[in-house]
Protein backbone atom coordinates (compact mmCIF):
# COMPACT_ATOMS: atom_id res chain seq x y z
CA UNK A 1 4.90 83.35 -135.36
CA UNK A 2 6.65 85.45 -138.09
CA UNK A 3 6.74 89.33 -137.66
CA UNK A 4 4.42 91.05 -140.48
CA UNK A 5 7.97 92.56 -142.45
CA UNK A 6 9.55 88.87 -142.17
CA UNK A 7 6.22 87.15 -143.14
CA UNK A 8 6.17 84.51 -145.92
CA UNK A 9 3.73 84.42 -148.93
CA UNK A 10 1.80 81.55 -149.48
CA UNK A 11 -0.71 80.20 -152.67
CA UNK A 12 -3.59 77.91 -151.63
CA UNK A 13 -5.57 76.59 -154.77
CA UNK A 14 -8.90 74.86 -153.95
CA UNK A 15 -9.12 77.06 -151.13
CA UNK A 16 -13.02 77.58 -151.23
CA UNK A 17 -13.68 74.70 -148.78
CA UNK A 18 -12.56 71.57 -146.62
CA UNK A 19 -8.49 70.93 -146.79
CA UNK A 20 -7.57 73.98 -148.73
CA UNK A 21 -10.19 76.15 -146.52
CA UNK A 22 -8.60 74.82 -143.05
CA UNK A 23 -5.15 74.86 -144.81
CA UNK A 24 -5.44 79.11 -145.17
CA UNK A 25 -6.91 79.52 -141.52
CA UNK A 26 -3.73 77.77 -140.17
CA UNK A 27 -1.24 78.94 -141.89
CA UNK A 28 -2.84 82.79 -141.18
CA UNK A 29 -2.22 81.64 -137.47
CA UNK A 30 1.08 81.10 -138.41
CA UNK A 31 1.57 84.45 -139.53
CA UNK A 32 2.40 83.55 -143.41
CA UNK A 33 0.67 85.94 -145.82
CA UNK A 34 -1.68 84.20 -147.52
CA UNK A 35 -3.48 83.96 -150.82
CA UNK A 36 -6.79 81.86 -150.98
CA UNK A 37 -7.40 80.83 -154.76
CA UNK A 38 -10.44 79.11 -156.08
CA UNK A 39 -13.26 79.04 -159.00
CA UNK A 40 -15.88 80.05 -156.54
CA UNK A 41 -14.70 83.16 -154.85
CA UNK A 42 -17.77 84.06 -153.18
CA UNK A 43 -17.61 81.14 -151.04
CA UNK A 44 -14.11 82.41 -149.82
CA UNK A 45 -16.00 85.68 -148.05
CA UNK A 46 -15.18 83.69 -144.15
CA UNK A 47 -11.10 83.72 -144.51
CA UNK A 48 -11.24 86.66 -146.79
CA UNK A 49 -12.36 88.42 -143.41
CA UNK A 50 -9.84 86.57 -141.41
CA UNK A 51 -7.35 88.00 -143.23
CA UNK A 52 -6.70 85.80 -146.74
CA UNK A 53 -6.11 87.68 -149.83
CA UNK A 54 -8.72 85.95 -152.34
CA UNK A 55 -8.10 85.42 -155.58
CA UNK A 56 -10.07 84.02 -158.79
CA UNK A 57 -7.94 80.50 -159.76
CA UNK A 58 -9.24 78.50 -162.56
CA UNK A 59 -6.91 75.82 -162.39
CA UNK A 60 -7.69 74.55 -165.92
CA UNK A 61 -7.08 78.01 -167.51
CA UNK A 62 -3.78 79.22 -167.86
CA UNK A 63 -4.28 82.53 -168.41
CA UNK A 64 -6.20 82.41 -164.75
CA UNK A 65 -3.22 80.99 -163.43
CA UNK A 66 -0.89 83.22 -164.87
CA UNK A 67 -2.83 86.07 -163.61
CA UNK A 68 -3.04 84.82 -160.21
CA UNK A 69 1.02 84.19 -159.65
CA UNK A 70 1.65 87.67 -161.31
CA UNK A 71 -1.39 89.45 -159.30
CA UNK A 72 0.82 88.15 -155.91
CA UNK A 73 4.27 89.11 -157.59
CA UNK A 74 3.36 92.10 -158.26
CA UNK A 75 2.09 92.83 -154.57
CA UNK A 76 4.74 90.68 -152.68
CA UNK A 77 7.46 90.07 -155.21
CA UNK A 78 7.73 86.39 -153.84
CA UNK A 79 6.13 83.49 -153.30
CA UNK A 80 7.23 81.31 -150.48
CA UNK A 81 5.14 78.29 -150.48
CA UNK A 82 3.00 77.17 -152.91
CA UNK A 83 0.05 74.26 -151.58
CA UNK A 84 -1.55 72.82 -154.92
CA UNK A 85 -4.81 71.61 -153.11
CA UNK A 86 -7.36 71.84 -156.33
CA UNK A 87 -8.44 68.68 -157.13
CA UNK A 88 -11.68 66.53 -157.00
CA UNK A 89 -12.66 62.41 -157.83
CA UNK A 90 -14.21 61.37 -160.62
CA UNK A 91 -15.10 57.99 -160.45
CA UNK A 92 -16.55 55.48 -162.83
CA UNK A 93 -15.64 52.10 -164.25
CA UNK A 94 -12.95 52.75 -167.30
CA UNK A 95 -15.73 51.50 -169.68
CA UNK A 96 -18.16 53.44 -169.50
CA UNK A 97 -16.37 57.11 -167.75
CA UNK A 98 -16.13 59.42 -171.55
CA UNK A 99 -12.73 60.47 -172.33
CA UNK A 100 -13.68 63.91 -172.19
CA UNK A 101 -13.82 63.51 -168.04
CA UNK A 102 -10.76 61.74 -167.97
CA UNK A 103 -9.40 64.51 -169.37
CA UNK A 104 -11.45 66.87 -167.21
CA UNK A 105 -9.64 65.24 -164.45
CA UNK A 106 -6.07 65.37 -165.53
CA UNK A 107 -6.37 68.63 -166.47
CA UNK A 108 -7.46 70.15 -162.69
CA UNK A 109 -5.28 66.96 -160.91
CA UNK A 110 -2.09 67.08 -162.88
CA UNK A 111 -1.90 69.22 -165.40
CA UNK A 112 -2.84 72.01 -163.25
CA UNK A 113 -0.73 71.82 -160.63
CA UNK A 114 2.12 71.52 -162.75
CA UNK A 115 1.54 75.04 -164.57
CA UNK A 116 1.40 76.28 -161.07
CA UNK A 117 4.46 75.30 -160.27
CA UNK A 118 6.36 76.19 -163.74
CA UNK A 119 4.81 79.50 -162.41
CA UNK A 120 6.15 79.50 -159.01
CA UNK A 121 9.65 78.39 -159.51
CA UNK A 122 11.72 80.92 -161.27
CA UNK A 123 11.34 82.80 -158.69
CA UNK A 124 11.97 80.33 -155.88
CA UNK A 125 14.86 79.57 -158.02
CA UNK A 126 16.50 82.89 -158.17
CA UNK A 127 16.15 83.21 -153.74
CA UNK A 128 17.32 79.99 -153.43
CA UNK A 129 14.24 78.56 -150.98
CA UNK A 130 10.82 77.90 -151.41
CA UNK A 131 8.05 75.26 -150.78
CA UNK A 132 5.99 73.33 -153.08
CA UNK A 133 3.18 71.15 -150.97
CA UNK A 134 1.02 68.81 -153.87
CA UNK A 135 -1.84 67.83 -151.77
CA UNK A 136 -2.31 63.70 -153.42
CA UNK A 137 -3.92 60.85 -151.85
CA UNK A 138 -3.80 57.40 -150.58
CA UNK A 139 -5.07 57.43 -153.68
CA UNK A 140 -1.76 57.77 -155.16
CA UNK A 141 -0.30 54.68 -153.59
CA UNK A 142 -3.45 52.29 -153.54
CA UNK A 143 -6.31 51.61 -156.35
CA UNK A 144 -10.27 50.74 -156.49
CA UNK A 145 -12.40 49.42 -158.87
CA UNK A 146 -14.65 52.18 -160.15
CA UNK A 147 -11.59 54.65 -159.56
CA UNK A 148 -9.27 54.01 -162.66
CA UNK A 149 -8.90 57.59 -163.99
CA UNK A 150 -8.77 59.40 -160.24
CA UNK A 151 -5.95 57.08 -159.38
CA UNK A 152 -4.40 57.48 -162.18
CA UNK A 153 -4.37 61.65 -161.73
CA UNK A 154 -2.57 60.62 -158.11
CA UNK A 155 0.17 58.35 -159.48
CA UNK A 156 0.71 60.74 -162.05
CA UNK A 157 0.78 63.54 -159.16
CA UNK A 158 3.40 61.03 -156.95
CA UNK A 159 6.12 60.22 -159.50
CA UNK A 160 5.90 64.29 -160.79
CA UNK A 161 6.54 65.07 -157.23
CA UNK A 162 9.41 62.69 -157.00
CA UNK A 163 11.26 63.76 -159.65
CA UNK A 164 10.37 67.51 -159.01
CA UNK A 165 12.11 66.74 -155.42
CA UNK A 166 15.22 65.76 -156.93
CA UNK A 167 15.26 68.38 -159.74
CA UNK A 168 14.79 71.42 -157.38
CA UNK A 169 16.76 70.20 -154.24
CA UNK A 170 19.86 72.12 -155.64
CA UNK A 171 18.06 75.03 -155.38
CA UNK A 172 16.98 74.95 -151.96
CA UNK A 173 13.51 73.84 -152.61
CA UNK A 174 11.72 71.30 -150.56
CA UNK A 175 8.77 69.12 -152.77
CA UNK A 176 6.38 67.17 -149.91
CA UNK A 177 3.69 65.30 -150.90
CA UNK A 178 0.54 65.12 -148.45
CA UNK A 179 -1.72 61.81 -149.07
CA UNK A 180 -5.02 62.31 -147.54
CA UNK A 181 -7.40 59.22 -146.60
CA UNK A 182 -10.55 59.32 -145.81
CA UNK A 183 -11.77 62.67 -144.93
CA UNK A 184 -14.66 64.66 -143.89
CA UNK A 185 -15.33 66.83 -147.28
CA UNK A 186 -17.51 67.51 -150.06
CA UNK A 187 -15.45 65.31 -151.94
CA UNK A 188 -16.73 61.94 -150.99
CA UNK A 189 -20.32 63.13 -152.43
CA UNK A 190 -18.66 64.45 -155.58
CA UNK A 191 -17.29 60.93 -156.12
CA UNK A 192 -20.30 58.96 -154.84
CA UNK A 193 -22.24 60.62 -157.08
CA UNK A 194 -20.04 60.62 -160.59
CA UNK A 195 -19.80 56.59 -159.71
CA UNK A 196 -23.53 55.92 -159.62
CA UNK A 197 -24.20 58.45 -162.06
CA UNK A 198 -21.57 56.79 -164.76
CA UNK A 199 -22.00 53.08 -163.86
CA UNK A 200 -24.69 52.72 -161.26
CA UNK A 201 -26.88 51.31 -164.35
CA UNK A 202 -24.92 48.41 -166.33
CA UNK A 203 -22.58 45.61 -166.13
CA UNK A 204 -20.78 47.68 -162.89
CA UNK A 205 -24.31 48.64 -161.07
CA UNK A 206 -23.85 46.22 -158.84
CA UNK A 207 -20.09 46.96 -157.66
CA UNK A 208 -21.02 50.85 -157.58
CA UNK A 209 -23.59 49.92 -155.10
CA UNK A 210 -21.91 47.98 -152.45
CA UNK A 211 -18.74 50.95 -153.18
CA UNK A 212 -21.10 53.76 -152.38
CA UNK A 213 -22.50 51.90 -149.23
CA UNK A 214 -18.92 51.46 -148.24
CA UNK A 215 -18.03 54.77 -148.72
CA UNK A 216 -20.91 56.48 -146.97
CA UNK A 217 -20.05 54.27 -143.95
CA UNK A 218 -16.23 54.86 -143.59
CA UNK A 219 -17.75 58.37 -143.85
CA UNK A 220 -19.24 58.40 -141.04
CA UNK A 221 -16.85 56.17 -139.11
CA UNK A 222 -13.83 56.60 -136.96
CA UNK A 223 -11.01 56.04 -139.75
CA UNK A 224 -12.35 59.11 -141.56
CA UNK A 225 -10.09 62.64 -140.82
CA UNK A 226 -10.61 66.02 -140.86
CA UNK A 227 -9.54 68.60 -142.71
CA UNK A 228 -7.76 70.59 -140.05
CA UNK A 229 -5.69 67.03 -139.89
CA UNK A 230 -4.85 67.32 -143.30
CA UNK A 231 -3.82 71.33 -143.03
CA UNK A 232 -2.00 70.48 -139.60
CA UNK A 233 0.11 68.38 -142.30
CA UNK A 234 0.60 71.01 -144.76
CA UNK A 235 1.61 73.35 -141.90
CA UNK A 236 4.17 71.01 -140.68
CA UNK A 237 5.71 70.98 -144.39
CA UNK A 238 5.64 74.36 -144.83
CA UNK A 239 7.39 75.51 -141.40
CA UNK A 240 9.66 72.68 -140.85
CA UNK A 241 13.32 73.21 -141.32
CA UNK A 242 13.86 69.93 -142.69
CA UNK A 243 10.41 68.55 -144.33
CA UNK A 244 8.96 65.24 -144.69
CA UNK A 245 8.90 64.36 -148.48
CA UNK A 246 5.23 62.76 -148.01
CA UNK A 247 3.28 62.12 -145.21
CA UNK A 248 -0.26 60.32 -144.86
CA UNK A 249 -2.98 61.40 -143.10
CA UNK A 250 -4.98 60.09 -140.43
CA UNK A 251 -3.87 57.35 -138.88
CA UNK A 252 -6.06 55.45 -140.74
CA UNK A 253 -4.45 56.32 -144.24
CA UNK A 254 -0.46 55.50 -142.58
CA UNK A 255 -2.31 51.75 -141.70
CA UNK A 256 -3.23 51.63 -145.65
CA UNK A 257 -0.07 53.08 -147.36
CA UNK A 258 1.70 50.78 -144.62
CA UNK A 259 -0.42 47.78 -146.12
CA UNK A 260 0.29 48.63 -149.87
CA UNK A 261 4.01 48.53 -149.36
CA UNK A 262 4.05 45.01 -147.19
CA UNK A 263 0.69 42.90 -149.39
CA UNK A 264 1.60 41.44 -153.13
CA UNK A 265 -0.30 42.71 -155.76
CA UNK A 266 -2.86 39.71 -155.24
CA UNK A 267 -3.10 40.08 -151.86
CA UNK A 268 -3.92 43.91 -151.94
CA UNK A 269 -6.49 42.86 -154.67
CA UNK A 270 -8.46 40.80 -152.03
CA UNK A 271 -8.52 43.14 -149.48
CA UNK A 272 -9.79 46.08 -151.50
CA UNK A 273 -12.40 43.90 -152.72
CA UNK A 274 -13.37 42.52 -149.21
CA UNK A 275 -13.28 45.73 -147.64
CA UNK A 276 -14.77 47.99 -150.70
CA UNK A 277 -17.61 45.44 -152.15
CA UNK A 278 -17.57 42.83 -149.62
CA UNK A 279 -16.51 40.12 -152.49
């Protein structure tokens, strides 16, 4: 635990519910001072009373953004550790998902988290330390049918980290990337729903059928995680004095990043379509 005068300050986008909500309880036990952003502040009243300083974080409006980092620079005059956590799945077959949505996506995925962290690191810079945590996915090592533009936002957020790692390292800034699996949130209805919304009529009904069966099982099973699993992670990059640069979570998600990196490309492509469709 950190003494309130040595405490560090913290940013938390998508902190309204699931990873980014357990992410600002834990890191509160930790003793970091921290600041909860999201779209929907009202659902932020539980950690605002535990001690989070809430914040209103459009993630897809810079000026939002720019008024969030300055709102905490102007209080703290630092901030320590940044978790980009917004984020959400859009999914769809590539056909028939409008551009406007695949836009929509980059925008809060990427694009987001990138202004963030433009906004962030001057300041990291000029200390010489700092933190940036980009909460990805599996998602970002793996792909499904029906999931073209969401995995797409995830590679893009994987290689951005990468080279971010490399670029700030000088500085004494650590880049970790935390891929999530299955997990117990709101966003496996979000992305149940776009998928039969977009394509669960068509040439793809059938595929977005047997997907959302899937998906509501491995819901419900053992291979899904929690979000305090997830924010255990982002604790772990944000206090350790030499950090992982990515780490999966559950178990279940190490067992399918594990699997990417030993199947061919052929391989992989009949196992996601066994386990995902049962084809």
């Amino acid at each position: 635990m950190m003494s309130a005068q040595n405490a560090r300050v913290a940013l938390v986008t998508g902190a309204s519910s699931g990873i980014g909500e357990a992410t600002v309880e834990r890191l509160l036990a930790q003793g970091f001072i921290v600041y909860a952003g999201a779209r929907r502040v009202e659902r932020m009243a539980a950690i605002e009373q535990r001690g989070a300083h809430t914040l209103a974080l459009d993630v897809t409006d810079d000026d939002s953004m720019t008024d969030a980092v300055g709102q905490i620079l102007r209080e703290r005059a630092r901030i320590d550790v940044l978790v980009n956590n917004a984020g959400y799945g859009s999914y769809g077959s590539v056909e028939e998902v409008p551009l406007e949505e695949a836009r929509r996506q980059f925008e809060v995925n990427v694009f987001g988290l990138a202004r963030l962290t433009q906004l962030v690191l001057p300041g990291m810079r000029e200390r010489r330390t700092g933190r940036i945590i980009n909460v990805s996915s599996i998602g970002g090592r793996i792909y499904e049918p029906l999931g073209a533009w969401y995995h797409a936002t995830k590679f893009a957020v994987e290689g951005l980290s990468d080279s971010l790692r490399l670029e700030v390292a000088p500085f004494g800034i650590a880049v970790t990337i935390i891929q999530p699996g299955p997990i117990r949130t709101e966003w496996n209805s979000i992305a149940r729903d776009s998928m039969t919304a977009v394509s669960g009529e068509g040439p793809y009904a059938g595929v977005a059928r047997r997907m959302r069966a899937t998906y509501e099982r491995i819901d419900g099973g053992r291979a899904a995680g929690t979000p305090e699993q997830v924010a255990e992670a982002i604790v772990r990059a944000a206090t350790a004095r030499k950090p992982k640069t990515r780490e999966a979570v559950p178990a279940s998600a190490k067992t399918v990043v594990g699997a990417r990196r030993l199947l061919s490309d052929r391989a992989m492509d009949r196992l996601m379509k066994r386990v995902l469709t049962g084809d």
